[in-house]
PDB file of N, CA and C in Angstrom:
ATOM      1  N   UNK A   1     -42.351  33.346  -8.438  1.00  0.00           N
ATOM      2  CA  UNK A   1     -43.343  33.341  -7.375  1.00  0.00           C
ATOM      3  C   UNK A   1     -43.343  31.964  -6.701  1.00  0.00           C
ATOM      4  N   UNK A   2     -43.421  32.055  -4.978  1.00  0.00           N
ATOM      5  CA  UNK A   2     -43.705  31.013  -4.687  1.00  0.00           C
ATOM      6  C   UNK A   2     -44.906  30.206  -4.708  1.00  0.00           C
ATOM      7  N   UNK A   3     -44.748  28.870  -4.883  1.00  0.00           N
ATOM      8  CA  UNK A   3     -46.063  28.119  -4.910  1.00  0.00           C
ATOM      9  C   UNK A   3     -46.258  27.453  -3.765  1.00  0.00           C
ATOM     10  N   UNK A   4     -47.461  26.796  -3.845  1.00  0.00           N
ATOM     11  CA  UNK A   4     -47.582  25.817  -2.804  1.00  0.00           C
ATOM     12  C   UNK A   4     -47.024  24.561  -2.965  1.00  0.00           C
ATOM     13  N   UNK A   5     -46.544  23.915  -4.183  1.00  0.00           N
ATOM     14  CA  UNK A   5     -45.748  22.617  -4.203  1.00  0.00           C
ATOM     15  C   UNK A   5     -44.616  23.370  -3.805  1.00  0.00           C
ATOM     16  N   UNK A   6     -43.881  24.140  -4.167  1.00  0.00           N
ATOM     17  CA  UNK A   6     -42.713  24.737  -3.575  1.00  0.00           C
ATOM     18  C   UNK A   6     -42.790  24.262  -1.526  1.00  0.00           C
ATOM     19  N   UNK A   7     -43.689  25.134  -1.166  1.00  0.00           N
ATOM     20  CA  UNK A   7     -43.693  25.121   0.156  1.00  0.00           C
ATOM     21  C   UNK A   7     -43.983  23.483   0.805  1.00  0.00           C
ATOM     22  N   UNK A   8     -44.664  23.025   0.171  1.00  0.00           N
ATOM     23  CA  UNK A   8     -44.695  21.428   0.409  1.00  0.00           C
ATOM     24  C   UNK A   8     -43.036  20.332  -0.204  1.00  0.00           C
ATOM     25  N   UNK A   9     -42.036  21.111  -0.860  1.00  0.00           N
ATOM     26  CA  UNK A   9     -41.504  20.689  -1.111  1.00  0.00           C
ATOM     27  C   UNK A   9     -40.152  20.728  -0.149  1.00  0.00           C
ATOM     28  N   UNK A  10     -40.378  22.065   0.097  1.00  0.00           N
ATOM     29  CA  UNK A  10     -39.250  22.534   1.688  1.00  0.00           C
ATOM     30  C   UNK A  10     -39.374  21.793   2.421  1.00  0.00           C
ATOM     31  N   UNK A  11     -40.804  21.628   2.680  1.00  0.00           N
ATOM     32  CA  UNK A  11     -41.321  21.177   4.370  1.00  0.00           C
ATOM     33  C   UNK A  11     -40.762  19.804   3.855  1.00  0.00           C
ATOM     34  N   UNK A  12     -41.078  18.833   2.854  1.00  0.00           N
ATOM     35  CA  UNK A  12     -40.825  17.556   3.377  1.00  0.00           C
ATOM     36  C   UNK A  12     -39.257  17.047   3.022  1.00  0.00           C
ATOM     37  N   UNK A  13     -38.535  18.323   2.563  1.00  0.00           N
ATOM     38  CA  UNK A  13     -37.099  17.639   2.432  1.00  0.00           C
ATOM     39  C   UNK A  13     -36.101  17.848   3.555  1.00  0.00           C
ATOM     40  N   UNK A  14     -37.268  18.559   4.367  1.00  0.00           N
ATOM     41  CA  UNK A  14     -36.342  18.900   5.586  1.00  0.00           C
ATOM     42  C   UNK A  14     -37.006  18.129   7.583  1.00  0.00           C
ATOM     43  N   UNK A  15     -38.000  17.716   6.842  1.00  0.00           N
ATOM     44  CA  UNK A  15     -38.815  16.949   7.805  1.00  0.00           C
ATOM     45  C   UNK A  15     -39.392  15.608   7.645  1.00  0.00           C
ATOM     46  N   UNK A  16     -38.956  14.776   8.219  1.00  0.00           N
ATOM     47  CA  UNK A  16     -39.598  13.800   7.847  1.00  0.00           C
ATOM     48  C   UNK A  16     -41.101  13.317   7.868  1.00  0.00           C
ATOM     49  N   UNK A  17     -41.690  13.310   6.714  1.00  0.00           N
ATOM     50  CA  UNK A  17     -44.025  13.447   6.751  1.00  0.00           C
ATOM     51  C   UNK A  17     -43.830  12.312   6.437  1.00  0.00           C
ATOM     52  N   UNK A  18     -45.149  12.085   6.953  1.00  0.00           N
ATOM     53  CA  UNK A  18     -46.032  10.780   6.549  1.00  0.00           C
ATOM     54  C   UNK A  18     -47.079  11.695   5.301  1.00  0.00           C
ATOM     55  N   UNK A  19     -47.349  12.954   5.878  1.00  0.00           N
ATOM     56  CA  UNK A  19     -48.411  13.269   4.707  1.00  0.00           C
ATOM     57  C   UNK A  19     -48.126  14.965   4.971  1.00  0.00           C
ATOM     58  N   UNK A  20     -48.041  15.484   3.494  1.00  0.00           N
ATOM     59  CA  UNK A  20     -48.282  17.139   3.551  1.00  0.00           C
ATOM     60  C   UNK A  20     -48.787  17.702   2.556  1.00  0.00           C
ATOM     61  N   UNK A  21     -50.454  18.669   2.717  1.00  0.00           N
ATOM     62  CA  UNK A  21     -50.902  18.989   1.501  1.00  0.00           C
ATOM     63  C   UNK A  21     -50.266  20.987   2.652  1.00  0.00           C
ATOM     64  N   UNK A  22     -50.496  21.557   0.997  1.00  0.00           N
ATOM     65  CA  UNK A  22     -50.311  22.954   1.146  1.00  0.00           C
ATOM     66  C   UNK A  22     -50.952  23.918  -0.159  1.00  0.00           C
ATOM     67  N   UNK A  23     -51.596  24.589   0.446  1.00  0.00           N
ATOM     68  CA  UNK A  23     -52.598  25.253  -0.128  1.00  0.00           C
ATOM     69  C   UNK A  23     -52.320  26.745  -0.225  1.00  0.00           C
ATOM     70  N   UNK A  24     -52.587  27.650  -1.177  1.00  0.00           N
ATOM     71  CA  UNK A  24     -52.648  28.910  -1.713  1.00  0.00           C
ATOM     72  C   UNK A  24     -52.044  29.526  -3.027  1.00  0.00           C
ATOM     73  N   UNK A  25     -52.397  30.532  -3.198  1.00  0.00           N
ATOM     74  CA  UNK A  25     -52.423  30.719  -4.879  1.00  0.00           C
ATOM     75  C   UNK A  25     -52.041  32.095  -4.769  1.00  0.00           C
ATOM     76  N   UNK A  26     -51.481  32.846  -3.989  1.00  0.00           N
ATOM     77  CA  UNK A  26     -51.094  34.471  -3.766  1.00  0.00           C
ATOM     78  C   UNK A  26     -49.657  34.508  -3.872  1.00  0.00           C
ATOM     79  N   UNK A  27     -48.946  32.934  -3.635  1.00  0.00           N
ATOM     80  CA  UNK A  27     -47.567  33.434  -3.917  1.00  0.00           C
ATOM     81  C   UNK A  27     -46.634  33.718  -2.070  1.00  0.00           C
ATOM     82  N   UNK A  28     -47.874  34.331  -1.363  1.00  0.00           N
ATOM     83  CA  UNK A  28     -46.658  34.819  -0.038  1.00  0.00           C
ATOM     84  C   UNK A  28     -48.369  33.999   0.961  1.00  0.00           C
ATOM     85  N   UNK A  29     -49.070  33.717   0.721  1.00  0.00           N
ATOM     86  CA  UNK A  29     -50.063  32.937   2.040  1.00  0.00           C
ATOM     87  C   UNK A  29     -50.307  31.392   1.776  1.00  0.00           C
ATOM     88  N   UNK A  30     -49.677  30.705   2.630  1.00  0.00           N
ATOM     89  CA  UNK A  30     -50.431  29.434   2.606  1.00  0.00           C
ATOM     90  C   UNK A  30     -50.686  28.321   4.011  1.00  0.00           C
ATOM     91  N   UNK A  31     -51.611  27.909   3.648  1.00  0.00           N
ATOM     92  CA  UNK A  31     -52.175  26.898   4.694  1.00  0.00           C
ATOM     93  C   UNK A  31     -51.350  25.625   4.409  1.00  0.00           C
ATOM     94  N   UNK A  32     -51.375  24.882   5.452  1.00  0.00           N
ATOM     95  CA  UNK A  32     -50.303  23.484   5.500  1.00  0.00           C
ATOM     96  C   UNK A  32     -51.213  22.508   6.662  1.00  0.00           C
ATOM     97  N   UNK A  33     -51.761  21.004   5.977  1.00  0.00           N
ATOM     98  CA  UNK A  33     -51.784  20.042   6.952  1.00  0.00           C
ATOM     99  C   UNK A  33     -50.642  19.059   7.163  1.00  0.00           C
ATOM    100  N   UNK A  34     -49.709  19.074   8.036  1.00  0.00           N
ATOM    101  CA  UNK A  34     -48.725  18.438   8.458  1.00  0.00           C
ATOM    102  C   UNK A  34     -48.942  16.953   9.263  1.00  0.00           C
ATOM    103  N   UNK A  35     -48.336  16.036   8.256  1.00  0.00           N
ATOM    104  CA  UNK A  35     -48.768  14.581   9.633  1.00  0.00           C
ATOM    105  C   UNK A  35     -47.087  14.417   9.553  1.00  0.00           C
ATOM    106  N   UNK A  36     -46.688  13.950  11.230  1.00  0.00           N
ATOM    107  CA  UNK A  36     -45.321  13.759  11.235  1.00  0.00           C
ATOM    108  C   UNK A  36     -44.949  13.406  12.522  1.00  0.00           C
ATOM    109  N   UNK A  37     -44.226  11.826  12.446  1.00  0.00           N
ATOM    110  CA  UNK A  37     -44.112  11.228  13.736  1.00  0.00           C
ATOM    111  C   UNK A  37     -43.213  12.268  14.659  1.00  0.00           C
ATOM    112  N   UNK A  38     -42.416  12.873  13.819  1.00  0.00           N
ATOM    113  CA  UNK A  38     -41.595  14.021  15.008  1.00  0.00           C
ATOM    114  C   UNK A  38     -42.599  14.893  15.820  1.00  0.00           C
ATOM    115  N   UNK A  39     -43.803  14.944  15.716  1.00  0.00           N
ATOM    116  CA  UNK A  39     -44.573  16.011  16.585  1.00  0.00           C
ATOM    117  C   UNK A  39     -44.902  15.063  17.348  1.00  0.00           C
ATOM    118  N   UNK A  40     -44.547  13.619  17.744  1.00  0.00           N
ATOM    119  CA  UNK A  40     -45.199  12.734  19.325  1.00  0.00           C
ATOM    120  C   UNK A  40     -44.390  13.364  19.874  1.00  0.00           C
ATOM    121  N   UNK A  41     -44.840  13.867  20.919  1.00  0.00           N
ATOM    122  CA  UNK A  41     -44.528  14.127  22.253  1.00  0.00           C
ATOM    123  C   UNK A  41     -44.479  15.683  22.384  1.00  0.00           C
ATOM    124  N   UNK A  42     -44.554  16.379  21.598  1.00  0.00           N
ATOM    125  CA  UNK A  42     -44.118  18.230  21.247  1.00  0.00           C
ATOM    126  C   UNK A  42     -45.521  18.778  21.666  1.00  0.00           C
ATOM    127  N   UNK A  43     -45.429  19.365  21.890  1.00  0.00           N
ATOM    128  CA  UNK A  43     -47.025  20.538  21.975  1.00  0.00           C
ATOM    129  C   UNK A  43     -46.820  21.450  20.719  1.00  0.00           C
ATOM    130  N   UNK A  44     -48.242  22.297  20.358  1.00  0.00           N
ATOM    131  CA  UNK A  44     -48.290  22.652  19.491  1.00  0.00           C
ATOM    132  C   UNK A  44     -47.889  23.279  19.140  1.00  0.00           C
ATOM    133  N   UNK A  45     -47.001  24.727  19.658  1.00  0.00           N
ATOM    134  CA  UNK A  45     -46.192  25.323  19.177  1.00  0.00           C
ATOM    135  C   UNK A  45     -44.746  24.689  19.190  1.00  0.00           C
ATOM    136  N   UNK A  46     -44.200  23.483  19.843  1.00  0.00           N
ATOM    137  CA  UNK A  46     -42.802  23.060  19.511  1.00  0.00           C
ATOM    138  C   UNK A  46     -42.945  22.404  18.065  1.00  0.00           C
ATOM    139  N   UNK A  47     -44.375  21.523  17.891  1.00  0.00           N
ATOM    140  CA  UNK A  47     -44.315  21.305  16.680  1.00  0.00           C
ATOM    141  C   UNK A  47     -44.206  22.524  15.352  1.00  0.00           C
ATOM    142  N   UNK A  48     -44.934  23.277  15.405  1.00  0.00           N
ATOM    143  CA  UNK A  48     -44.804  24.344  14.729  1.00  0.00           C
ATOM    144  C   UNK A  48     -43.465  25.109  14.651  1.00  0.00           C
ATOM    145  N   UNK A  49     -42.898  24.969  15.817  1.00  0.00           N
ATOM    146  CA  UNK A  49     -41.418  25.567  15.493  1.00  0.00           C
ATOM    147  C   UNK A  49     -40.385  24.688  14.599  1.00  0.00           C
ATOM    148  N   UNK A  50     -40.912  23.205  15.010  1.00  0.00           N
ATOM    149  CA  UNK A  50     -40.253  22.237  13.681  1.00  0.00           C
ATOM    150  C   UNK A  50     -40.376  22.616  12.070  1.00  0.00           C
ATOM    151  N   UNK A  51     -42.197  22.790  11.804  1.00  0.00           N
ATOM    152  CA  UNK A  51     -42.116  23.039  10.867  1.00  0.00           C
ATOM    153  C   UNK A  51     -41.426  24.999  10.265  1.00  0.00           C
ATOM    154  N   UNK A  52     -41.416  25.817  10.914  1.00  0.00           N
ATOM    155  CA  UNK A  52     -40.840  27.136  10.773  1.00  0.00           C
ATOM    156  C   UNK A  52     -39.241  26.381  10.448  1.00  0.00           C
ATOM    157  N   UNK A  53     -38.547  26.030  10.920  1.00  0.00           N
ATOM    158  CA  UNK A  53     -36.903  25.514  11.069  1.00  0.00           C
ATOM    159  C   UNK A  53     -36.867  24.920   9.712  1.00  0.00           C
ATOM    160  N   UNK A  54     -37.946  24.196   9.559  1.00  0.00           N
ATOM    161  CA  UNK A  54     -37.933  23.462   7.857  1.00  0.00           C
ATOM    162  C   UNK A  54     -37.596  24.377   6.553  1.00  0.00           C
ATOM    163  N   UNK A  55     -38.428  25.564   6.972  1.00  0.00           N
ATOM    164  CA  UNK A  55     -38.827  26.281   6.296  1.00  0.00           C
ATOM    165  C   UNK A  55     -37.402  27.773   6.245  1.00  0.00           C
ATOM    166  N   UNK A  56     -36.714  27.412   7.286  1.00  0.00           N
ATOM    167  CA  UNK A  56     -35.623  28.461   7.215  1.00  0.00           C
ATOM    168  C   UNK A  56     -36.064  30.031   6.675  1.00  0.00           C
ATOM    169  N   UNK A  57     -34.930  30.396   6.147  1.00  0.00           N
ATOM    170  CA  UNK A  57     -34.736  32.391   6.022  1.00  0.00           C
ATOM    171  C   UNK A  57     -36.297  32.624   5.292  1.00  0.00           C
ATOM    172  N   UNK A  58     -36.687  31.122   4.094  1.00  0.00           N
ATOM    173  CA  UNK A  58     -38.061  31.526   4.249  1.00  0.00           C
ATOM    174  C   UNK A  58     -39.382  32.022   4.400  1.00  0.00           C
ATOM    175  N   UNK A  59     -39.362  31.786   5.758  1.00  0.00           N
ATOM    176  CA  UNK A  59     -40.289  32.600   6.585  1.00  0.00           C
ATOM    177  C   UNK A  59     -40.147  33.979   6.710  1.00  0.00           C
ATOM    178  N   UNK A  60     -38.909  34.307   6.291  1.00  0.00           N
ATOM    179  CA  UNK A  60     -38.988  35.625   7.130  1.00  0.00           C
ATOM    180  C   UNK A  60     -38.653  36.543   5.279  1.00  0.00           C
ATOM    181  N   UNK A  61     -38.429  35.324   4.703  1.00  0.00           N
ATOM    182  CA  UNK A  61     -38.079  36.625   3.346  1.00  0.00           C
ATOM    183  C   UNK A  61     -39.515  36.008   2.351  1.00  0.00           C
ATOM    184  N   UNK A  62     -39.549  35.081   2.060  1.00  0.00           N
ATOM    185  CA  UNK A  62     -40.837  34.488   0.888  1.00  0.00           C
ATOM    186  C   UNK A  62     -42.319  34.318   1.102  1.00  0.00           C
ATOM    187  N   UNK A  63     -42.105  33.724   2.194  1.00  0.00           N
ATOM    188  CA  UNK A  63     -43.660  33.390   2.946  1.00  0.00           C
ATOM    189  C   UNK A  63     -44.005  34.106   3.475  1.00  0.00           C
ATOM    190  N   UNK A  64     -45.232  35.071   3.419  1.00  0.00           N
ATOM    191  CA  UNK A  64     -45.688  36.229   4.671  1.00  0.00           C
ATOM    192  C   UNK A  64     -46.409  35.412   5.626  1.00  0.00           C
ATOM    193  N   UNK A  65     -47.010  34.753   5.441  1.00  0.00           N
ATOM    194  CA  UNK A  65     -47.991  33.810   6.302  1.00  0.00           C
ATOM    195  C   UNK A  65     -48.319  32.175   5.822  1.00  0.00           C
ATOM    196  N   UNK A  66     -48.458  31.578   6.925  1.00  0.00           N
ATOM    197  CA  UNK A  66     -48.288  30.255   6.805  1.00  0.00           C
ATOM    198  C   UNK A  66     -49.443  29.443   8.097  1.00  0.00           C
ATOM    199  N   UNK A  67     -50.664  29.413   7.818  1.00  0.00           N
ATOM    200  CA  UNK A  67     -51.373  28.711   9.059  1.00  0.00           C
ATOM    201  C   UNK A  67     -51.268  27.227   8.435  1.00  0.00           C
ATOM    202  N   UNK A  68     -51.357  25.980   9.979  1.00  0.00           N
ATOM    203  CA  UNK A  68     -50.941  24.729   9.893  1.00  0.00           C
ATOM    204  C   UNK A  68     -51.430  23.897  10.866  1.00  0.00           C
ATOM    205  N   UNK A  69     -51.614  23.144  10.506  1.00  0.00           N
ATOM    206  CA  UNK A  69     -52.543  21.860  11.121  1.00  0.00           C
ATOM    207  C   UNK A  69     -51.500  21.107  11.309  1.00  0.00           C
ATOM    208  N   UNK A  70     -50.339  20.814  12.631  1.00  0.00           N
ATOM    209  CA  UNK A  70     -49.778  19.431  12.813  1.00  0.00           C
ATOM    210  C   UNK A  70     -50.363  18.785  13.744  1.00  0.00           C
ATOM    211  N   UNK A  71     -50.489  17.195  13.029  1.00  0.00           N
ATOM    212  CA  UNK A  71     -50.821  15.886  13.444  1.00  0.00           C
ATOM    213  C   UNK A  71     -50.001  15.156  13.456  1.00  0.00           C
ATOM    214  N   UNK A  72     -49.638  14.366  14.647  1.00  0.00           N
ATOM    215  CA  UNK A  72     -49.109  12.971  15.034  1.00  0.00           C
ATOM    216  C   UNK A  72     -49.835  12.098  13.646  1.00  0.00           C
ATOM    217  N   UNK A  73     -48.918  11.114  13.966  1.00  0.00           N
ATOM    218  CA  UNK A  73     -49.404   9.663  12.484  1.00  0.00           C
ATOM    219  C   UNK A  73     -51.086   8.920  13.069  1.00  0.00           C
ATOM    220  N   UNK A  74     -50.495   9.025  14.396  1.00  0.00           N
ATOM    221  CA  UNK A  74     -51.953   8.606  15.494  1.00  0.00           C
ATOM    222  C   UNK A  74     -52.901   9.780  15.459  1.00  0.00           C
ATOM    223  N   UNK A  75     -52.879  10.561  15.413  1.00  0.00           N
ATOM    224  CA  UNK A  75     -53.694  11.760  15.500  1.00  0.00           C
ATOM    225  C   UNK A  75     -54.589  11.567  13.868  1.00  0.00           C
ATOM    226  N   UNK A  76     -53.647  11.627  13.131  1.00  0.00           N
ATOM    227  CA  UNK A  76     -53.812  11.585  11.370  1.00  0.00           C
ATOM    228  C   UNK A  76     -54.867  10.337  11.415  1.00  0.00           C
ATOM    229  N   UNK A  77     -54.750   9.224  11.970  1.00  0.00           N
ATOM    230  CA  UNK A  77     -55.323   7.865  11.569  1.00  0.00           C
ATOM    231  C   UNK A  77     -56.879   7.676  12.178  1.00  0.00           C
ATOM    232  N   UNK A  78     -56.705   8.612  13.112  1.00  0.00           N
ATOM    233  CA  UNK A  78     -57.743   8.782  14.326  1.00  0.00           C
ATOM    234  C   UNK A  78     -59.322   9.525  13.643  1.00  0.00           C
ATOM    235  N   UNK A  79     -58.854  10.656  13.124  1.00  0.00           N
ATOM    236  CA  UNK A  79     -59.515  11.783  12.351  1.00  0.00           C
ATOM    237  C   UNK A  79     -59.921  11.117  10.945  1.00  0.00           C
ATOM    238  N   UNK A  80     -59.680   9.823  10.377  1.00  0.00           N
ATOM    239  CA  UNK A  80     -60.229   9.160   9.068  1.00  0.00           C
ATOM    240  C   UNK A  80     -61.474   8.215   9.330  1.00  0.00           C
TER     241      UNK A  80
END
């Protein structure tokens, strides 16, 4: 079964974070807060398509659902 360190473990070996928590306990749903200088300049779905690409065949075979919070490092620092 997948976990959520699993899914936090995809995302950051394939993206470069400043910070990623990931949350759920069902195995196929989880929530993700993403901080990551690659989302300056992206809107919110290009960022989100970064993190989907991280996440490869993935998405479409392990994970049924995945909601996500990406933040810029400025965005991240702003919100503390």
């Amino acid at each position: 079964m997948l976990t959520a360190e699993n899914v936090k473990n995809y995302i950051e070996s394939s993206l470069p974070c400043e910070h990623v928590q990931v949350e759920g306990d069902d195995g196929h749903h989880f929530h993700a807060l993403i901080v990551s200088a690659e989302f300056t300049g992206k809107n919110m779905v290009q960022q989100h398509q970064l993190v989907y690409k991280s996440l490869g065949d993935r998405m479409k075979q392990e994970i049924h659902a995945l909601s996500m919070k990406t933040l810029t490092p400025e965005q991240w620092a702003s919100q503390s």
